[in-house]
PDB file of N, CA and C in Angstrom:
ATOM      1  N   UNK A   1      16.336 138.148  87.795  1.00  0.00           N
ATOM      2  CA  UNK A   1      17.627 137.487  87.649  1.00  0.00           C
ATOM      3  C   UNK A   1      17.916 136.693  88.920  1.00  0.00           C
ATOM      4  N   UNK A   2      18.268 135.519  88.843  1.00  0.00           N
ATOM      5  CA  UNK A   2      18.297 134.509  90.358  1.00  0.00           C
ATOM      6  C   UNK A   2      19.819 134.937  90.718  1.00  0.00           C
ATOM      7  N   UNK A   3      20.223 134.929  91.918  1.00  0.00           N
ATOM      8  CA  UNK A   3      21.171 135.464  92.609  1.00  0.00           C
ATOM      9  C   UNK A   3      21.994 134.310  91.789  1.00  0.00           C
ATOM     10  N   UNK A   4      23.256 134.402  92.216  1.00  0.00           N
ATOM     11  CA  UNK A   4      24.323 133.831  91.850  1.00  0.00           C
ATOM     12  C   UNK A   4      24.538 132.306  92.765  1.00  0.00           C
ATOM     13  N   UNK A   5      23.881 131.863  93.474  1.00  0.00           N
ATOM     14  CA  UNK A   5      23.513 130.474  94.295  1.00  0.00           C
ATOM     15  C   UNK A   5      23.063 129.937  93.957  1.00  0.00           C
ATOM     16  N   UNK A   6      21.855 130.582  92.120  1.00  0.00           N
ATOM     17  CA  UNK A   6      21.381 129.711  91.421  1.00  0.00           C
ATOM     18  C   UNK A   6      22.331 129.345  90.336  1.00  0.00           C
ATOM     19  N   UNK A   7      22.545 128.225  89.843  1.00  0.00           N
ATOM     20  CA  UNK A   7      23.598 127.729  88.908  1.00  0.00           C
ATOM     21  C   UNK A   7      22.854 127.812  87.769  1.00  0.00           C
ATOM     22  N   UNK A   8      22.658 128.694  86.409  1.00  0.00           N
ATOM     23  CA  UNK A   8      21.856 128.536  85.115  1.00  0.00           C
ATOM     24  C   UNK A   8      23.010 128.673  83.806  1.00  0.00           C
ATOM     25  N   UNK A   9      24.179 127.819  84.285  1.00  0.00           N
ATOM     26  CA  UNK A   9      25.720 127.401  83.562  1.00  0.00           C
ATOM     27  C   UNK A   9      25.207 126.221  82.571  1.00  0.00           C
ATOM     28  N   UNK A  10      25.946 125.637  81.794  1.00  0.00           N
ATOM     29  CA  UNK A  10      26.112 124.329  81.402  1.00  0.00           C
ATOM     30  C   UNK A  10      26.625 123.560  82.049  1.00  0.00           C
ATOM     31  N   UNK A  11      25.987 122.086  81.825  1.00  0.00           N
ATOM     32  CA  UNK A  11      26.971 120.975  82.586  1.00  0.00           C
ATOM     33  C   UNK A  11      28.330 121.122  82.439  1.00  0.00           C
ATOM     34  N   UNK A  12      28.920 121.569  81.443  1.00  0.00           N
ATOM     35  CA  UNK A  12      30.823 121.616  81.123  1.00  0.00           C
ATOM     36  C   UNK A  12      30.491 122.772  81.764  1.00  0.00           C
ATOM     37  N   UNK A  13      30.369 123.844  81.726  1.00  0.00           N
ATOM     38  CA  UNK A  13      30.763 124.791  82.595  1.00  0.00           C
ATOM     39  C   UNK A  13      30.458 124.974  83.861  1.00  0.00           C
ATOM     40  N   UNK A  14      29.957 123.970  84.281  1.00  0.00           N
ATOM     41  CA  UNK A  14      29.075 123.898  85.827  1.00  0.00           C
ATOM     42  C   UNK A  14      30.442 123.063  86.648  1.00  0.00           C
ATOM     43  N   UNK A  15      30.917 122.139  85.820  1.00  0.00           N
ATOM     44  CA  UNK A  15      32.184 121.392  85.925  1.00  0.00           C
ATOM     45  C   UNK A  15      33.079 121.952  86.081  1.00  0.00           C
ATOM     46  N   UNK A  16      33.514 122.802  84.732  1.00  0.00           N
ATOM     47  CA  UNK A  16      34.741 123.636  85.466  1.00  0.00           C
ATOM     48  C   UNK A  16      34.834 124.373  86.388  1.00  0.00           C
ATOM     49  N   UNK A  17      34.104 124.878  86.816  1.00  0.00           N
ATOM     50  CA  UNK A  17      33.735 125.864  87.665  1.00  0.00           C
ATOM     51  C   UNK A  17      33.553 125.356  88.991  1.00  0.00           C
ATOM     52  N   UNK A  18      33.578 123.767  89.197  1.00  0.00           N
ATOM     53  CA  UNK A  18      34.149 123.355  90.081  1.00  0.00           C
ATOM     54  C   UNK A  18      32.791 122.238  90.596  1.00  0.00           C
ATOM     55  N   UNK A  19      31.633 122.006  89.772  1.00  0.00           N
ATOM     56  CA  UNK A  19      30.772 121.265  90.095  1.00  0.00           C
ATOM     57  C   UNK A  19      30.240 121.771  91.758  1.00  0.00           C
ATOM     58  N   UNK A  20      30.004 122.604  92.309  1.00  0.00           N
ATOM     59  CA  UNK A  20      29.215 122.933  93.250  1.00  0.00           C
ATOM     60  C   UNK A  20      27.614 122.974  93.143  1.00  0.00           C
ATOM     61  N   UNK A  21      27.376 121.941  94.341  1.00  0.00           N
ATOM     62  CA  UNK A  21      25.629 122.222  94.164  1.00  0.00           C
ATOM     63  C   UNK A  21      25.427 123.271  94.801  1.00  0.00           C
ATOM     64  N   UNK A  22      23.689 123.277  94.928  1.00  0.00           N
ATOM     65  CA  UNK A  22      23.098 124.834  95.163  1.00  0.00           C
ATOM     66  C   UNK A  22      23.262 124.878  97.017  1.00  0.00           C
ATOM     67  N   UNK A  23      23.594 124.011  97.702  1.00  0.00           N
ATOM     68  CA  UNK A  23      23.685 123.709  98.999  1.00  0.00           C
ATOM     69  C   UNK A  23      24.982 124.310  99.208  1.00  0.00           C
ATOM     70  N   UNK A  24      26.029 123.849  98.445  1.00  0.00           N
ATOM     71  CA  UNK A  24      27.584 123.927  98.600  1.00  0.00           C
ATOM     72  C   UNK A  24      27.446 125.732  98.074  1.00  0.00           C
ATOM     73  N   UNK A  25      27.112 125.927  97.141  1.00  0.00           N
ATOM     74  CA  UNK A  25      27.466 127.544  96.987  1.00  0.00           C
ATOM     75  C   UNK A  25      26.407 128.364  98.034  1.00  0.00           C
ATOM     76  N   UNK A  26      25.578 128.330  98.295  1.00  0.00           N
ATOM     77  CA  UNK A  26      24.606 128.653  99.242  1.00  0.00           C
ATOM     78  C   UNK A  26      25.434 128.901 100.637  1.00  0.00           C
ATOM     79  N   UNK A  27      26.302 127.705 101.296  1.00  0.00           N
ATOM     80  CA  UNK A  27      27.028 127.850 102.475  1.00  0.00           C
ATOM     81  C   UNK A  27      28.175 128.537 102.104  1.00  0.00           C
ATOM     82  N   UNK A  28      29.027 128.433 100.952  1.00  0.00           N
ATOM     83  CA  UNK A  28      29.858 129.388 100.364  1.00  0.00           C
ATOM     84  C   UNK A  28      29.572 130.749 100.508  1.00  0.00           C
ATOM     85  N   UNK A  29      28.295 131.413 100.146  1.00  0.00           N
ATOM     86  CA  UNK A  29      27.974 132.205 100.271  1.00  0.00           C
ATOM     87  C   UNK A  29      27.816 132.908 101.672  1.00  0.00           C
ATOM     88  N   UNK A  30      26.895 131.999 102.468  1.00  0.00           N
ATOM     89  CA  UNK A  30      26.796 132.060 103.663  1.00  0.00           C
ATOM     90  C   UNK A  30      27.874 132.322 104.724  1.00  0.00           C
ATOM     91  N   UNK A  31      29.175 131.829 104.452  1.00  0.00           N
ATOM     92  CA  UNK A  31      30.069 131.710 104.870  1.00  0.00           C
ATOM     93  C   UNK A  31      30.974 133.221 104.519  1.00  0.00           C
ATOM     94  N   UNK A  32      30.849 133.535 103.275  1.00  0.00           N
ATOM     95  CA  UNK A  32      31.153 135.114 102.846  1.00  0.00           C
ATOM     96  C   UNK A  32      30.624 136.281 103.416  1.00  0.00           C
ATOM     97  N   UNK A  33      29.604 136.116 103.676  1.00  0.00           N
ATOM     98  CA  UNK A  33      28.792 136.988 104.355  1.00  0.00           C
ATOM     99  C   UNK A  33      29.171 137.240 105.864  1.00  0.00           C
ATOM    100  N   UNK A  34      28.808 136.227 106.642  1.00  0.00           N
ATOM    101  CA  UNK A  34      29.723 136.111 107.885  1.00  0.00           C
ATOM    102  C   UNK A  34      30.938 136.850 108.155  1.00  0.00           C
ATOM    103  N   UNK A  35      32.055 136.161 107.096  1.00  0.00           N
ATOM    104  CA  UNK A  35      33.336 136.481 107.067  1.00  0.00           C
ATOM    105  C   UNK A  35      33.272 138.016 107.129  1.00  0.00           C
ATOM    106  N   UNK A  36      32.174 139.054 105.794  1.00  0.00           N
ATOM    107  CA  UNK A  36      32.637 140.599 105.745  1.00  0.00           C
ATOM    108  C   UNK A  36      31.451 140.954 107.209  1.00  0.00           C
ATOM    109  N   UNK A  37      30.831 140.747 107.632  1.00  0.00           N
ATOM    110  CA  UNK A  37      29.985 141.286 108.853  1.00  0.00           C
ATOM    111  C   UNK A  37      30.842 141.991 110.135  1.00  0.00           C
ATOM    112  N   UNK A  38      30.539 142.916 110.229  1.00  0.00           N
ATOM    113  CA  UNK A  38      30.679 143.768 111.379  1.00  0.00           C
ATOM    114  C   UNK A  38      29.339 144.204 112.663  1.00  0.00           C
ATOM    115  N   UNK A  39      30.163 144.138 113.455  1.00  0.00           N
ATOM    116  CA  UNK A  39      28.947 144.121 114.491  1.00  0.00           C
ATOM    117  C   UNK A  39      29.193 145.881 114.801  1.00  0.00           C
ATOM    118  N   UNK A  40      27.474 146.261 114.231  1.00  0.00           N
ATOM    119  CA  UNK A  40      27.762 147.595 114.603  1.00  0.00           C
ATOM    120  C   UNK A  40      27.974 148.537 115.356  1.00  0.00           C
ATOM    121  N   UNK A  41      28.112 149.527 116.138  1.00  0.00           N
ATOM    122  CA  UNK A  41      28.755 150.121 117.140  1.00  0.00           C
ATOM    123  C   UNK A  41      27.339 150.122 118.455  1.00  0.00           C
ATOM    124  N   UNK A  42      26.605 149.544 118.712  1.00  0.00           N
ATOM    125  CA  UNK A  42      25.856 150.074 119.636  1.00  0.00           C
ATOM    126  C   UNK A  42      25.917 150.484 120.990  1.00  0.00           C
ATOM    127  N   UNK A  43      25.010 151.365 121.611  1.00  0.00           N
ATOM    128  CA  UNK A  43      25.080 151.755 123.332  1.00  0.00           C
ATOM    129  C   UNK A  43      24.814 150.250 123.784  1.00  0.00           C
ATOM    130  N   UNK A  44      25.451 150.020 124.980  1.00  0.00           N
ATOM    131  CA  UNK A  44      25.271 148.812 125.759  1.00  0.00           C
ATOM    132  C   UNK A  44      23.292 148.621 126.361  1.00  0.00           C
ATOM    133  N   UNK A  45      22.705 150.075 126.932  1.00  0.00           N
ATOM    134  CA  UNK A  45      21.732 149.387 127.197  1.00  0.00           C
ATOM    135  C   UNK A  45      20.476 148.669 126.716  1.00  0.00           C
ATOM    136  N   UNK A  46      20.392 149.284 125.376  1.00  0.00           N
ATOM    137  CA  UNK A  46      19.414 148.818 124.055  1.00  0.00           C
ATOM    138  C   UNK A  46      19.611 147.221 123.770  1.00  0.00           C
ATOM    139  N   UNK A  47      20.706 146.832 123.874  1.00  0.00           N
ATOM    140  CA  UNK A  47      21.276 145.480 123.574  1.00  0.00           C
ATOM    141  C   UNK A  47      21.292 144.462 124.720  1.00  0.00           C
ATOM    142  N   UNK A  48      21.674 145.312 126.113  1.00  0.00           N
ATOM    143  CA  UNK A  48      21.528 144.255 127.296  1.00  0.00           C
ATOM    144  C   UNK A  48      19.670 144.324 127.451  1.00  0.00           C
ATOM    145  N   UNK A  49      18.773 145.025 127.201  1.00  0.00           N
ATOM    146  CA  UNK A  49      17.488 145.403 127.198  1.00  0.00           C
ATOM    147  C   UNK A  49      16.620 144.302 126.249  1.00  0.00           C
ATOM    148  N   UNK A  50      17.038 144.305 124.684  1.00  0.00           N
ATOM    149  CA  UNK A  50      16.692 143.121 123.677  1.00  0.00           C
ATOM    150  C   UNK A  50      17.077 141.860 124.213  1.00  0.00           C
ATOM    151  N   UNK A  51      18.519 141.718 125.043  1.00  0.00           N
ATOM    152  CA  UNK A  51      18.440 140.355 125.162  1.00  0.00           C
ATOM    153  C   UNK A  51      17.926 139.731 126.208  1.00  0.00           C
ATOM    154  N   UNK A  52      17.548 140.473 127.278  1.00  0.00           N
ATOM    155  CA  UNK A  52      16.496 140.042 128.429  1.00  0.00           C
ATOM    156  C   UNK A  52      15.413 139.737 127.954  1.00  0.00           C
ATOM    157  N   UNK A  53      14.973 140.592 126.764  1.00  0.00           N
ATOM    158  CA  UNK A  53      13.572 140.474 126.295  1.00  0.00           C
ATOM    159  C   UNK A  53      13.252 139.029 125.527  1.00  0.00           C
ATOM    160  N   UNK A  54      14.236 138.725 124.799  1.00  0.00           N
ATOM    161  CA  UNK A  54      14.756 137.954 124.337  1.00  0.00           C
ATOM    162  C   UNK A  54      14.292 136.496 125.337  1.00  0.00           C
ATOM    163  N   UNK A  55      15.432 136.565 126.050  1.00  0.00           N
ATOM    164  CA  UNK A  55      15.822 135.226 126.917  1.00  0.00           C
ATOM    165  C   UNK A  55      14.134 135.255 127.507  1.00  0.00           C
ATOM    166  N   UNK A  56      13.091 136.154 128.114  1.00  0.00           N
ATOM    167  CA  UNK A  56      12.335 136.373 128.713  1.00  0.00           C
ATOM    168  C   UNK A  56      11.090 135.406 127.774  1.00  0.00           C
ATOM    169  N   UNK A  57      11.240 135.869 126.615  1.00  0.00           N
ATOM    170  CA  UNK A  57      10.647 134.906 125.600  1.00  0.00           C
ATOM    171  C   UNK A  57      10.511 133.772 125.555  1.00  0.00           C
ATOM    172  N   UNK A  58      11.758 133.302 125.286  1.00  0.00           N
ATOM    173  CA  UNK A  58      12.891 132.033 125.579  1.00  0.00           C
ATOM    174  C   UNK A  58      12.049 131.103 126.262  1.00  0.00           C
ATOM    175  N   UNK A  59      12.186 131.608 127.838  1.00  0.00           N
ATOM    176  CA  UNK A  59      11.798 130.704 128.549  1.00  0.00           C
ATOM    177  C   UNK A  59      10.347 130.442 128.901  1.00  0.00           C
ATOM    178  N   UNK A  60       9.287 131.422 128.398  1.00  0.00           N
ATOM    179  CA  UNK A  60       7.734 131.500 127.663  1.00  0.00           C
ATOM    180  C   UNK A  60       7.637 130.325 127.321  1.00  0.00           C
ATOM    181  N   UNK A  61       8.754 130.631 126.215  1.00  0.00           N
ATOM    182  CA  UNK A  61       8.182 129.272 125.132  1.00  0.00           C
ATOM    183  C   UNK A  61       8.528 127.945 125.447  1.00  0.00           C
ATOM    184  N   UNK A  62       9.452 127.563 126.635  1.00  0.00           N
ATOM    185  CA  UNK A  62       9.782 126.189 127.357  1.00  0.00           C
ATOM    186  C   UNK A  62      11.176 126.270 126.815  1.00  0.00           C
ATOM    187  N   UNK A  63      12.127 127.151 126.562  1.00  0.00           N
ATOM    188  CA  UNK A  63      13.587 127.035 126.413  1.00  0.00           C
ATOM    189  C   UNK A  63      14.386 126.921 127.956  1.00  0.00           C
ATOM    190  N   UNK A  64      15.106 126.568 127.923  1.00  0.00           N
ATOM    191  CA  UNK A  64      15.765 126.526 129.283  1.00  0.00           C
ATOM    192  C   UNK A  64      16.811 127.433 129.469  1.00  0.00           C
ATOM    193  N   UNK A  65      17.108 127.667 128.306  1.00  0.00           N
ATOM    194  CA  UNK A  65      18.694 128.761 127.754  1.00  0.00           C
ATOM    195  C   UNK A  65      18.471 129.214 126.603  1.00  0.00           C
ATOM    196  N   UNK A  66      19.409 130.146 125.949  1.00  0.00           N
ATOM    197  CA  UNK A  66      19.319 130.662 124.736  1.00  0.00           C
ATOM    198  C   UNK A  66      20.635 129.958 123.933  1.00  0.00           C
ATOM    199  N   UNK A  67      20.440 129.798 122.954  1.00  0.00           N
ATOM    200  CA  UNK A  67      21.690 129.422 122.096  1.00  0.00           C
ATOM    201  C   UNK A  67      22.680 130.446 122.470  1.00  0.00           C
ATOM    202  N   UNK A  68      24.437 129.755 122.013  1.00  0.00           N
ATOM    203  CA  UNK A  68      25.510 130.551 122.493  1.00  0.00           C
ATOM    204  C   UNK A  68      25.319 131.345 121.000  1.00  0.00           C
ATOM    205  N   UNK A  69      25.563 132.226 121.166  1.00  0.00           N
ATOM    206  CA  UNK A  69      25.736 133.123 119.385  1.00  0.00           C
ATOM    207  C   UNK A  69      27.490 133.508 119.501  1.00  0.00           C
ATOM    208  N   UNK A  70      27.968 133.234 118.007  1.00  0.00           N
ATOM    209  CA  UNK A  70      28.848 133.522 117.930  1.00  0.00           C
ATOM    210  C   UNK A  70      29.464 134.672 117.828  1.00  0.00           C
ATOM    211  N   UNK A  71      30.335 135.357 117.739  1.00  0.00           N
ATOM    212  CA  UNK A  71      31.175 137.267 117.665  1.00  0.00           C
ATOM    213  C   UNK A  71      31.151 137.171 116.227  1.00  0.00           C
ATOM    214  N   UNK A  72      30.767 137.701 115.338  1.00  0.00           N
ATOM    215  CA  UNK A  72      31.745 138.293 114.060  1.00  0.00           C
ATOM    216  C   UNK A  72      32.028 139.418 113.914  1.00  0.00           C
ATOM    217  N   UNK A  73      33.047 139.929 113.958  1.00  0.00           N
ATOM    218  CA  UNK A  73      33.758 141.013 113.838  1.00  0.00           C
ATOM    219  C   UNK A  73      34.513 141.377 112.279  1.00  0.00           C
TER     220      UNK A  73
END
């Protein structure tokens, strides 16, 4: 069964339903997901530990910085 990002409606009902392509419900979706996400409770040093490892990578590979990441709470 294709998730619900795949549209397998009729054209009239693809319409009412508000004519969204698979891009537009996809970021809809995307955007839902985000919205319910919680960042889970972790110890600080596991996390300051991954992201050294991380950034350590980073700059391996010719990055100069790491992207800013956003909070969702």
């Amino acid at each position: 069964m294709p998730s619900p990002i795949i549209d397998r409606d009729t054209h009239r009902g693809w319409q009412e339903a508000g004519g969204l392509d698979t891009f537009a419900r996809a970021r809809k979706r995307v955007d839902q997901l985000l919205g319910e996400y919680t960042i889970p409770d972790l110890k600080p040093e596991p996390v300051v530990e991954l992201q050294n490892m991380v950034k350590h990578l980073a700059i391996d590979a010719g990055m100069e910085q790491l992207p800013t990441l956003r909070e969702y709470h």
